[in-house]
C-alpha atoms as a PDB file:
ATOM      1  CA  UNK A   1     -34.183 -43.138 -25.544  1.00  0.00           C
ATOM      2  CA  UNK A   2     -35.235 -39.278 -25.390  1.00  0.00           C
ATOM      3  CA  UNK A   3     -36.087 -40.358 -21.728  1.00  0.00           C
ATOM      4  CA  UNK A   4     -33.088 -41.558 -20.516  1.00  0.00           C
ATOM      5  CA  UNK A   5     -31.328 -38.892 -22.433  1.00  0.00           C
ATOM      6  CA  UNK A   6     -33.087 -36.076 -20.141  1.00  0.00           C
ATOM      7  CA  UNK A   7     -32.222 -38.218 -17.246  1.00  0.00           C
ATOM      8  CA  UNK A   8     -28.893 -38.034 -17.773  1.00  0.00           C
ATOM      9  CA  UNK A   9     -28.957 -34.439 -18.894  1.00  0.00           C
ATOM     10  CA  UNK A  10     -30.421 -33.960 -14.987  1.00  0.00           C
ATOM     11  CA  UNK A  11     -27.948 -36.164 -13.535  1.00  0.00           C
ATOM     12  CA  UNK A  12     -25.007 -33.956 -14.745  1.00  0.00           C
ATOM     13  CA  UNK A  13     -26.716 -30.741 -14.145  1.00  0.00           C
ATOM     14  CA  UNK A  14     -27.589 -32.619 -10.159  1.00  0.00           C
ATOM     15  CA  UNK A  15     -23.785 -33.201 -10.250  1.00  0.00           C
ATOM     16  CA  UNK A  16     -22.322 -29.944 -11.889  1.00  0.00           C
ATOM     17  CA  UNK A  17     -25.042 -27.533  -8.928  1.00  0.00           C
ATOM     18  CA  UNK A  18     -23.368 -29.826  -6.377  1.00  0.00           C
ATOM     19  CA  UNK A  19     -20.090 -29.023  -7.358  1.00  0.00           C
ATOM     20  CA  UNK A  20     -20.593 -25.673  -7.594  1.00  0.00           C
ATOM     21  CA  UNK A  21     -22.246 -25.336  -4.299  1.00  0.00           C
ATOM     22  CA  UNK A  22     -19.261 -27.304  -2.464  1.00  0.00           C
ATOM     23  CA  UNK A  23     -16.698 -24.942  -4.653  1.00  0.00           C
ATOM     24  CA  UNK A  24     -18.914 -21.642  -2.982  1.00  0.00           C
ATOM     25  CA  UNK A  25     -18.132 -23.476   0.359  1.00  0.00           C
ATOM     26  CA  UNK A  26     -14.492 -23.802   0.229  1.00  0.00           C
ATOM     27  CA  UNK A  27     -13.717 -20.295  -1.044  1.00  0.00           C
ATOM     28  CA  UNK A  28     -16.699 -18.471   0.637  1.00  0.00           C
ATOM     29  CA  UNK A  29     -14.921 -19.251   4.083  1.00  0.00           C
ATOM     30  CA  UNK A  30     -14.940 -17.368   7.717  1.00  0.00           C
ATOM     31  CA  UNK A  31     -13.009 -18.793  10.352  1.00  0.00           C
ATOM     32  CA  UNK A  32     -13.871 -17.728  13.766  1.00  0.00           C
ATOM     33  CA  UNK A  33      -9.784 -18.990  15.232  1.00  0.00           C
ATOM     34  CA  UNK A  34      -6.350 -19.140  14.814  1.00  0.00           C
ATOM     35  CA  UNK A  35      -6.962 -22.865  14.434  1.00  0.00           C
ATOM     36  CA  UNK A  36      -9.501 -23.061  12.234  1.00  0.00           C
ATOM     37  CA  UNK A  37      -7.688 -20.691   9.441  1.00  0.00           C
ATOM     38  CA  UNK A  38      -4.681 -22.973  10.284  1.00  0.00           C
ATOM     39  CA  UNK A  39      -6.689 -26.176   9.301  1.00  0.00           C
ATOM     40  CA  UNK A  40      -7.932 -24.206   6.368  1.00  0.00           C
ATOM     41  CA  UNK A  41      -4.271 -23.129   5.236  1.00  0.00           C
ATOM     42  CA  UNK A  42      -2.640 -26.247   5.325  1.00  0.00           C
ATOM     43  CA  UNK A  43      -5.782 -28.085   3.181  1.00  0.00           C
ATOM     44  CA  UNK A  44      -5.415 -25.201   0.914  1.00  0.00           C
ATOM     45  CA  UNK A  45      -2.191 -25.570   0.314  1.00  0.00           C
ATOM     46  CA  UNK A  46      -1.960 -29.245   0.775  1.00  0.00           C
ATOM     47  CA  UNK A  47       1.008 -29.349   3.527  1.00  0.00           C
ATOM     48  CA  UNK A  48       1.084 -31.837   6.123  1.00  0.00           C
ATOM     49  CA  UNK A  49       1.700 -30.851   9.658  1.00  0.00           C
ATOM     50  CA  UNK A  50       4.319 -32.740  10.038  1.00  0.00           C
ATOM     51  CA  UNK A  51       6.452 -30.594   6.959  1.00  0.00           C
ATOM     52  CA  UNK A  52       4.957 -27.144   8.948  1.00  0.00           C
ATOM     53  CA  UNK A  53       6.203 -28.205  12.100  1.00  0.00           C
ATOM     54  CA  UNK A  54       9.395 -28.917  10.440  1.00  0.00           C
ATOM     55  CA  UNK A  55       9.845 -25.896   8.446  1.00  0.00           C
ATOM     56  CA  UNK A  56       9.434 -23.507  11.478  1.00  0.00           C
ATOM     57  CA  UNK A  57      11.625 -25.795  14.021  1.00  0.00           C
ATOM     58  CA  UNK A  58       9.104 -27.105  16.751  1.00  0.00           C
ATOM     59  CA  UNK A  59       7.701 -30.593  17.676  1.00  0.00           C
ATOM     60  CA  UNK A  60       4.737 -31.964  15.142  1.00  0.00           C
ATOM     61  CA  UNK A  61       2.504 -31.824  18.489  1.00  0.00           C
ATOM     62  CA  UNK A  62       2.720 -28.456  18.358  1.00  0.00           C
ATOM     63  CA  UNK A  63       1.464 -27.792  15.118  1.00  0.00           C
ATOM     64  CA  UNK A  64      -1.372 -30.706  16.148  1.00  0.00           C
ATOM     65  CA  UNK A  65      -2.827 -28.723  19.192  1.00  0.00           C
ATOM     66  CA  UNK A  66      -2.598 -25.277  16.923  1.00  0.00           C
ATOM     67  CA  UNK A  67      -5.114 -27.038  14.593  1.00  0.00           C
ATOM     68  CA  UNK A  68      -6.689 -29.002  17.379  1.00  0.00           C
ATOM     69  CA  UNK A  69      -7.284 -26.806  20.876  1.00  0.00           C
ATOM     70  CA  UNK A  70      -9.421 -23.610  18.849  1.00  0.00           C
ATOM     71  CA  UNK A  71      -6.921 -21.625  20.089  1.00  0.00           C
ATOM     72  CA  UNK A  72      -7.130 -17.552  18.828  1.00  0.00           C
ATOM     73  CA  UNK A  73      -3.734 -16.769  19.231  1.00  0.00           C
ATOM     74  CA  UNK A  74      -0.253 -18.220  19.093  1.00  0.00           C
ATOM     75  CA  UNK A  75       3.857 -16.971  19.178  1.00  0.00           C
ATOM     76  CA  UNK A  76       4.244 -18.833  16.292  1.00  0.00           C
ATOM     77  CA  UNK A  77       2.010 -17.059  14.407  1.00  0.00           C
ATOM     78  CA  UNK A  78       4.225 -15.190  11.648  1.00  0.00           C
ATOM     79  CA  UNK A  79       6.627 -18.213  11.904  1.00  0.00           C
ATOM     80  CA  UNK A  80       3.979 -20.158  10.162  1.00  0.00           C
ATOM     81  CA  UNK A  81       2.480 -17.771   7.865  1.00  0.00           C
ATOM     82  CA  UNK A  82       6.160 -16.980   6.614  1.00  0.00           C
ATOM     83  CA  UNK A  83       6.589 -20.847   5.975  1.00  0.00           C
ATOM     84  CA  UNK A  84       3.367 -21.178   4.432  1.00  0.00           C
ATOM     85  CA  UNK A  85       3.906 -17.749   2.848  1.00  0.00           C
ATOM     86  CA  UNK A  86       0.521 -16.437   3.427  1.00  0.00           C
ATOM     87  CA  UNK A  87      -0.418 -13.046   4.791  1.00  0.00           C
ATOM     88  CA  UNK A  88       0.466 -12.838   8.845  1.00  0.00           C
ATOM     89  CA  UNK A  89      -2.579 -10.651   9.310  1.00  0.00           C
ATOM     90  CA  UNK A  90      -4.994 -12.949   8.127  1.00  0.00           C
ATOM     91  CA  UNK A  91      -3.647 -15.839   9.963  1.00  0.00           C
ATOM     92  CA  UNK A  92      -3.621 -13.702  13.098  1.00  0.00           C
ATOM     93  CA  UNK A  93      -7.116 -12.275  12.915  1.00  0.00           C
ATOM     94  CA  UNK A  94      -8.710 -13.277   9.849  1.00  0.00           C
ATOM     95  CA  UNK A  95      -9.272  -9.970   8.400  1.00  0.00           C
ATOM     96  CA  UNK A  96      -8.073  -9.206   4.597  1.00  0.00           C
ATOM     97  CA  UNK A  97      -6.865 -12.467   2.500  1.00  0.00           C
ATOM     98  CA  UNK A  98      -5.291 -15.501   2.977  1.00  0.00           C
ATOM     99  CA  UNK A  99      -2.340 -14.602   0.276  1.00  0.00           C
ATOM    100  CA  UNK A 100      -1.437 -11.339   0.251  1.00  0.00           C
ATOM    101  CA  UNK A 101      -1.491 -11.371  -3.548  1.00  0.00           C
ATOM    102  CA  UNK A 102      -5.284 -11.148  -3.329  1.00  0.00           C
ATOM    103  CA  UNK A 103      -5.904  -8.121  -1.987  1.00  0.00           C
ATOM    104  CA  UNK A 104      -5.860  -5.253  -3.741  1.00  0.00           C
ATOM    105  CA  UNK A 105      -4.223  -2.479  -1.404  1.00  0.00           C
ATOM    106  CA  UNK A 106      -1.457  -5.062  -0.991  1.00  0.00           C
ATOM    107  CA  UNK A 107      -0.683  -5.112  -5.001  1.00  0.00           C
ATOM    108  CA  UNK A 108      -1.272  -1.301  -5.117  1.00  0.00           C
ATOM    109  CA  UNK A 109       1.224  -1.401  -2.231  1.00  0.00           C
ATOM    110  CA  UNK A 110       4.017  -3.210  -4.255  1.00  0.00           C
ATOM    111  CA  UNK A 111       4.216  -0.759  -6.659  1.00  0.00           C
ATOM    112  CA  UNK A 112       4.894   2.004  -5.056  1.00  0.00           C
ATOM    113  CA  UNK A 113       8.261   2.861  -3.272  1.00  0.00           C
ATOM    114  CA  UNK A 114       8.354   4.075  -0.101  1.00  0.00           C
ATOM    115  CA  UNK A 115      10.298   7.497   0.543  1.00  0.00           C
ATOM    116  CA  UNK A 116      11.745   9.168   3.958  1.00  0.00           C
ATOM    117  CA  UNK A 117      10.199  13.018   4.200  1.00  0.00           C
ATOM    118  CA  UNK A 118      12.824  14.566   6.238  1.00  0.00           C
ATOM    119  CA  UNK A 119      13.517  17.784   7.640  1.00  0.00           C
ATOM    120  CA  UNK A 120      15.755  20.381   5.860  1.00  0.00           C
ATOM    121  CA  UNK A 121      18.141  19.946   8.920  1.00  0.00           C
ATOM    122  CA  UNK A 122      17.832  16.646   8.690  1.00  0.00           C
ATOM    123  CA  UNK A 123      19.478  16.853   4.609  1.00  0.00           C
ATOM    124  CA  UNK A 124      21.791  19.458   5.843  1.00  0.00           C
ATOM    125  CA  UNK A 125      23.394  17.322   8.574  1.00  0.00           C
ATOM    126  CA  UNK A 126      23.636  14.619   6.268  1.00  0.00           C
ATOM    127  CA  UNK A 127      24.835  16.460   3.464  1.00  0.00           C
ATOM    128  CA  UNK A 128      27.570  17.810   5.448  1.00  0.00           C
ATOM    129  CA  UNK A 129      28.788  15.071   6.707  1.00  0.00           C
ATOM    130  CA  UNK A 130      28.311  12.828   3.630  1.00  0.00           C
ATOM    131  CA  UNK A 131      26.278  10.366   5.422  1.00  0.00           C
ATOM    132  CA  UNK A 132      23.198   8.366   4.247  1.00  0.00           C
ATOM    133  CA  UNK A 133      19.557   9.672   5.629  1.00  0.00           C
ATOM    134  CA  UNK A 134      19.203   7.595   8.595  1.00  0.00           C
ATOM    135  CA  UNK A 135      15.432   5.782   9.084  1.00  0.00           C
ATOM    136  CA  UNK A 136      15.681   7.003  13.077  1.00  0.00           C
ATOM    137  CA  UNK A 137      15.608  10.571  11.077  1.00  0.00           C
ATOM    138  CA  UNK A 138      12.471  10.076   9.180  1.00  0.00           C
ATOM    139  CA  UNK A 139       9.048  12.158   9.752  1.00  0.00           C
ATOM    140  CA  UNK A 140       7.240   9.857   7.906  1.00  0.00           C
ATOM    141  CA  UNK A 141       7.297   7.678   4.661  1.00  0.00           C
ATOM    142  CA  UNK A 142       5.704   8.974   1.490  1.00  0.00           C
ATOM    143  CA  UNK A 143       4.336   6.434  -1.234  1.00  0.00           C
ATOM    144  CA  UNK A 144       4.746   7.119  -4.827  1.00  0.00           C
ATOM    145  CA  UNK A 145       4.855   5.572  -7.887  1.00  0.00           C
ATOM    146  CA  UNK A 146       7.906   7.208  -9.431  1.00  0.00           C
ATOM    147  CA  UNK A 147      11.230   6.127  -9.153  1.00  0.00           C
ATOM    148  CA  UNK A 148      13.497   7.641  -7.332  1.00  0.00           C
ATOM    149  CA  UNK A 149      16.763   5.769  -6.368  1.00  0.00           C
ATOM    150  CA  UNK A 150      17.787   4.276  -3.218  1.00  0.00           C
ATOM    151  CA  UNK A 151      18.412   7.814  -2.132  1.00  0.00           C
ATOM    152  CA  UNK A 152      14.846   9.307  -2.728  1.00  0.00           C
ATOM    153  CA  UNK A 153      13.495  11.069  -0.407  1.00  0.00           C
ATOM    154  CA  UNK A 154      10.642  14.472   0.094  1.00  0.00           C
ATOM    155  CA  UNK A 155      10.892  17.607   1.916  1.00  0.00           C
ATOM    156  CA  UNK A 156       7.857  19.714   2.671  1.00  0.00           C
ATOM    157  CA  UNK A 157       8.392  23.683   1.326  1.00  0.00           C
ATOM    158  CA  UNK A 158       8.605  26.482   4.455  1.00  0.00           C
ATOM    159  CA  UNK A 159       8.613  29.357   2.202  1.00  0.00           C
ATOM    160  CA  UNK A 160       7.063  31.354  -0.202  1.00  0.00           C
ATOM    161  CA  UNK A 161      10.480  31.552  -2.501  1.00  0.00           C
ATOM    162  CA  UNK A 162       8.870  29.254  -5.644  1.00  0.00           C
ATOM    163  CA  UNK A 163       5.487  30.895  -5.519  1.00  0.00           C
ATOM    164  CA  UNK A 164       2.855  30.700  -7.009  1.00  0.00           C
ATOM    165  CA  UNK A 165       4.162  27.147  -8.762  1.00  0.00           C
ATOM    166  CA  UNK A 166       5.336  25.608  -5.742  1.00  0.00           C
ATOM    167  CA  UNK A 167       3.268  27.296  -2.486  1.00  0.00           C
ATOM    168  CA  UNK A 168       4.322  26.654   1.266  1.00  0.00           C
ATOM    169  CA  UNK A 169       3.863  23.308   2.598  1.00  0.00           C
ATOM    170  CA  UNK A 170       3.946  21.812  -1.025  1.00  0.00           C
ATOM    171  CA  UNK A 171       5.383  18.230  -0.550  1.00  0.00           C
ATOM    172  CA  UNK A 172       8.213  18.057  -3.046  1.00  0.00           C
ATOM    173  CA  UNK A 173       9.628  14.230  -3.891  1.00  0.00           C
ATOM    174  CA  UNK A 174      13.218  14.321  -5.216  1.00  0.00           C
ATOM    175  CA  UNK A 175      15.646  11.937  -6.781  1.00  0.00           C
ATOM    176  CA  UNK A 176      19.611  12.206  -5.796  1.00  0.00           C
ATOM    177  CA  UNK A 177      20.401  10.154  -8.686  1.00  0.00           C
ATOM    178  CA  UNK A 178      18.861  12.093 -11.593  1.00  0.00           C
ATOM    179  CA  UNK A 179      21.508  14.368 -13.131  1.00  0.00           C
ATOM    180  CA  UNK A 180      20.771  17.855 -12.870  1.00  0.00           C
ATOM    181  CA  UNK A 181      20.085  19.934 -16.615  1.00  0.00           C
ATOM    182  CA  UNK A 182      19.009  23.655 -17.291  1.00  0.00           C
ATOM    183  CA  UNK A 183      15.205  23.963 -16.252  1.00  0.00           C
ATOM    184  CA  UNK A 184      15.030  21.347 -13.666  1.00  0.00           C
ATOM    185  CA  UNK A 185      13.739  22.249  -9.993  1.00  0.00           C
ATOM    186  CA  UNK A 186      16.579  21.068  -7.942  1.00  0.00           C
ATOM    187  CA  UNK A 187      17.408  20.827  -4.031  1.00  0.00           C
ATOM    188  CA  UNK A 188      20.579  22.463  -3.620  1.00  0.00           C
ATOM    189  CA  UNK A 189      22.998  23.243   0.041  1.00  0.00           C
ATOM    190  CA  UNK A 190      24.842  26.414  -0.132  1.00  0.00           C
ATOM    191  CA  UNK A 191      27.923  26.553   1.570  1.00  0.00           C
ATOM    192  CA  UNK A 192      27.825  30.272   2.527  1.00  0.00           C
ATOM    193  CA  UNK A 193      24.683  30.749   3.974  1.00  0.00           C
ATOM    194  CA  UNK A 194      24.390  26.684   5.408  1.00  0.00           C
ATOM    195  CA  UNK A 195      21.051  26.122   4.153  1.00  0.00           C
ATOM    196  CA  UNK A 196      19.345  24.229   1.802  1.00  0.00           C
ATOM    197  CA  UNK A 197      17.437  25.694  -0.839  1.00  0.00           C
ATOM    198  CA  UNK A 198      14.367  24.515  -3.540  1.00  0.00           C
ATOM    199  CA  UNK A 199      14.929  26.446  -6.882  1.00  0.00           C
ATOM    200  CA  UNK A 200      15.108  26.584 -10.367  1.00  0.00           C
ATOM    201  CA  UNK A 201      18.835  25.738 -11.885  1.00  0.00           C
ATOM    202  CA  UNK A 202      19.248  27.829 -14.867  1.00  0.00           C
ATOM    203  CA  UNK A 203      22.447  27.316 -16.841  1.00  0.00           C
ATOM    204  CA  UNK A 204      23.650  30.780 -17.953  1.00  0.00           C
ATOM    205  CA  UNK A 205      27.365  32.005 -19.350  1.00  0.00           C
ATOM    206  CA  UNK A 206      28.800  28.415 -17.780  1.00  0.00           C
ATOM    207  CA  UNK A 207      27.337  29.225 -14.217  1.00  0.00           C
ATOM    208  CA  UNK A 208      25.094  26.992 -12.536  1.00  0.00           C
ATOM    209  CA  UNK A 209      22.153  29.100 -11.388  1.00  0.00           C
ATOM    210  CA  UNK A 210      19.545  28.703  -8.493  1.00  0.00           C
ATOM    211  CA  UNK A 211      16.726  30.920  -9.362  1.00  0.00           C
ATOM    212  CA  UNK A 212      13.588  31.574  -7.149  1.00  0.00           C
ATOM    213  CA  UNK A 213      10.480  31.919  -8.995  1.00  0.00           C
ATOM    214  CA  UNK A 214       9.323  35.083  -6.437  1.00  0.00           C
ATOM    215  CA  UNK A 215      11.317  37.755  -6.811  1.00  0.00           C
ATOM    216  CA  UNK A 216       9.980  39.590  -4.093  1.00  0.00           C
ATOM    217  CA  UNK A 217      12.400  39.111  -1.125  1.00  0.00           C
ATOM    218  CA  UNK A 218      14.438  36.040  -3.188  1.00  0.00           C
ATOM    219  CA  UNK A 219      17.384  36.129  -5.383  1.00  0.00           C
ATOM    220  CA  UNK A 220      19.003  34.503  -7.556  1.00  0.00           C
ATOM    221  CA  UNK A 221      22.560  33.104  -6.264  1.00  0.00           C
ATOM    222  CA  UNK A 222      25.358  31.671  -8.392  1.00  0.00           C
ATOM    223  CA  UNK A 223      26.803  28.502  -7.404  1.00  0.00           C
ATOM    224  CA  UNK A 224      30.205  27.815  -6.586  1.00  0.00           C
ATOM    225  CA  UNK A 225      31.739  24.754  -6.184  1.00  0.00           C
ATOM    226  CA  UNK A 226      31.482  23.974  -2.317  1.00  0.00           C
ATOM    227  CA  UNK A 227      27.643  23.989  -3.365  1.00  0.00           C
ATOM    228  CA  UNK A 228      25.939  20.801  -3.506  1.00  0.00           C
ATOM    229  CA  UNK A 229      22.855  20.027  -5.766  1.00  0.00           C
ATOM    230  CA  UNK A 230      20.992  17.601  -3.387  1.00  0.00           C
ATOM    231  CA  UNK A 231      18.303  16.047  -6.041  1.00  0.00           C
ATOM    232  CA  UNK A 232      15.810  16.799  -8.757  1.00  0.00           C
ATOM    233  CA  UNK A 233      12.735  17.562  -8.236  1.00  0.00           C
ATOM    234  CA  UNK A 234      10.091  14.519  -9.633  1.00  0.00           C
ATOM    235  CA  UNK A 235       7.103  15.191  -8.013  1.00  0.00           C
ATOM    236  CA  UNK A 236       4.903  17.367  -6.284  1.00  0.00           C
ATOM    237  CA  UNK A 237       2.018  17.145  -4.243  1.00  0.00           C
ATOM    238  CA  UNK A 238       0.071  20.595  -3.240  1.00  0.00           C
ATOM    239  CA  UNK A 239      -1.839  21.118  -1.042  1.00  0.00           C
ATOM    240  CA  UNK A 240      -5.494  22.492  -0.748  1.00  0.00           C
END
């Protein structure tokens, strides 16, 4: 009895090692083509080829030869991984994961927002003319996990006017929808002098005040009312 008790002790461990080792051979995976990750997909995620062809508009025989002919490339490419909603990279060259979700960068990715840094000119033309910040516009895009609107955007400092707490080159990320109180850092265009400034808004005797932390060659100007406030100040990143 103790006998055929270990037996079948062995006979379910046999079974359980086999599983395991067929589970290691599905996930540990590395295909070499576009077909063979296509193969892979649709078992994964148990679509027919018949539904893929369907869902991207083309003739079942051309979803056969994709999975057929070992072919390593294809125009359909982010047809299908947008109807199988895996990640187009992967499906194209096999590097990173089959669903985006997976990899890391890509959920460190999705919770961050991604910000125009613009030119001064480029806020003072728009500014003026009470126009959106165009995309054509942008330097480059700036990832951050604060929010800052629809509007956000960053501006890198050209002067020496907020030193030593903000030095030149300091990129400065700024929301247009935060309203403006006593203390904040603010982006503001003056009218008179058609620039754009980054200071300090102090209220004082019912004035709004834009006050530079260097006093040596800066000062302080009271706003009047064709002066804008273009954002407050949320973050900054120095630089070393």
């Amino acid at each position: 009895m103790f006998l055929i008790k270990m037996v079948s002790m062995n006979s379910k461990l046999l079974a359980i090692s086999k599983f395991s080792e067929a589970l290691c051979k599905e996930t540990v995976h590395k295909e070499e083509t576009l077909s063979e990750r296509l193969r892979f997909a649709l078992k994964t995620i148990n679509i027919s080829k018949s539904e893929l062809a369907r869902r991207i508009g083309v003739k079942q025989q051309a979803i056969q030869y994709l999975c057929s002919s070992n072919t390593k490339a294809s125009s359909f490419t982010y047809k299908i991984a947008d109807a199988l909603n895996i990640n187009p990279i992967w499906l194209a060259t096999g590097r990173g994961y089959m669903f985006q979700e997976e990899d890391v960068n890509y959920q460190i990715l999705r919770t961050q927002q991604k910000i125009p840094l613009i030119t001064t000119d480029i806020l003072k033309t728009a500014i003026v003319a009470q126009t959106n910040i165009s995309a054509i516009d942008v330097v480059k895009w700036v990832l951050t996990e604060k929010i800052l609107g629809k509007d956000g955007y960053a501006l890198t400092i050209k002067d020496q006017s907020m030193f030593p707490r903000f030095e030149e080159n300091t990129i400065i990320l700024i929301n247009r929808e935060k309203k403006p109180k006593s203390g904040d850092y603010v982006v503001a265009y003056v009218h008179k002098n058609k620039e754009i400034l980054f200071r300090q808004l102090i209220l004082k005797n019912n004035k709004n005040i834009l006050q530079p932390m260097n006093l040596n060659g800066y000062q302080s100007i009271v706003m009047t009312q064709k002066d804008v406030i273009c954002g407050v100040l949320e973050e900054a990143r120095w630089t070393f």
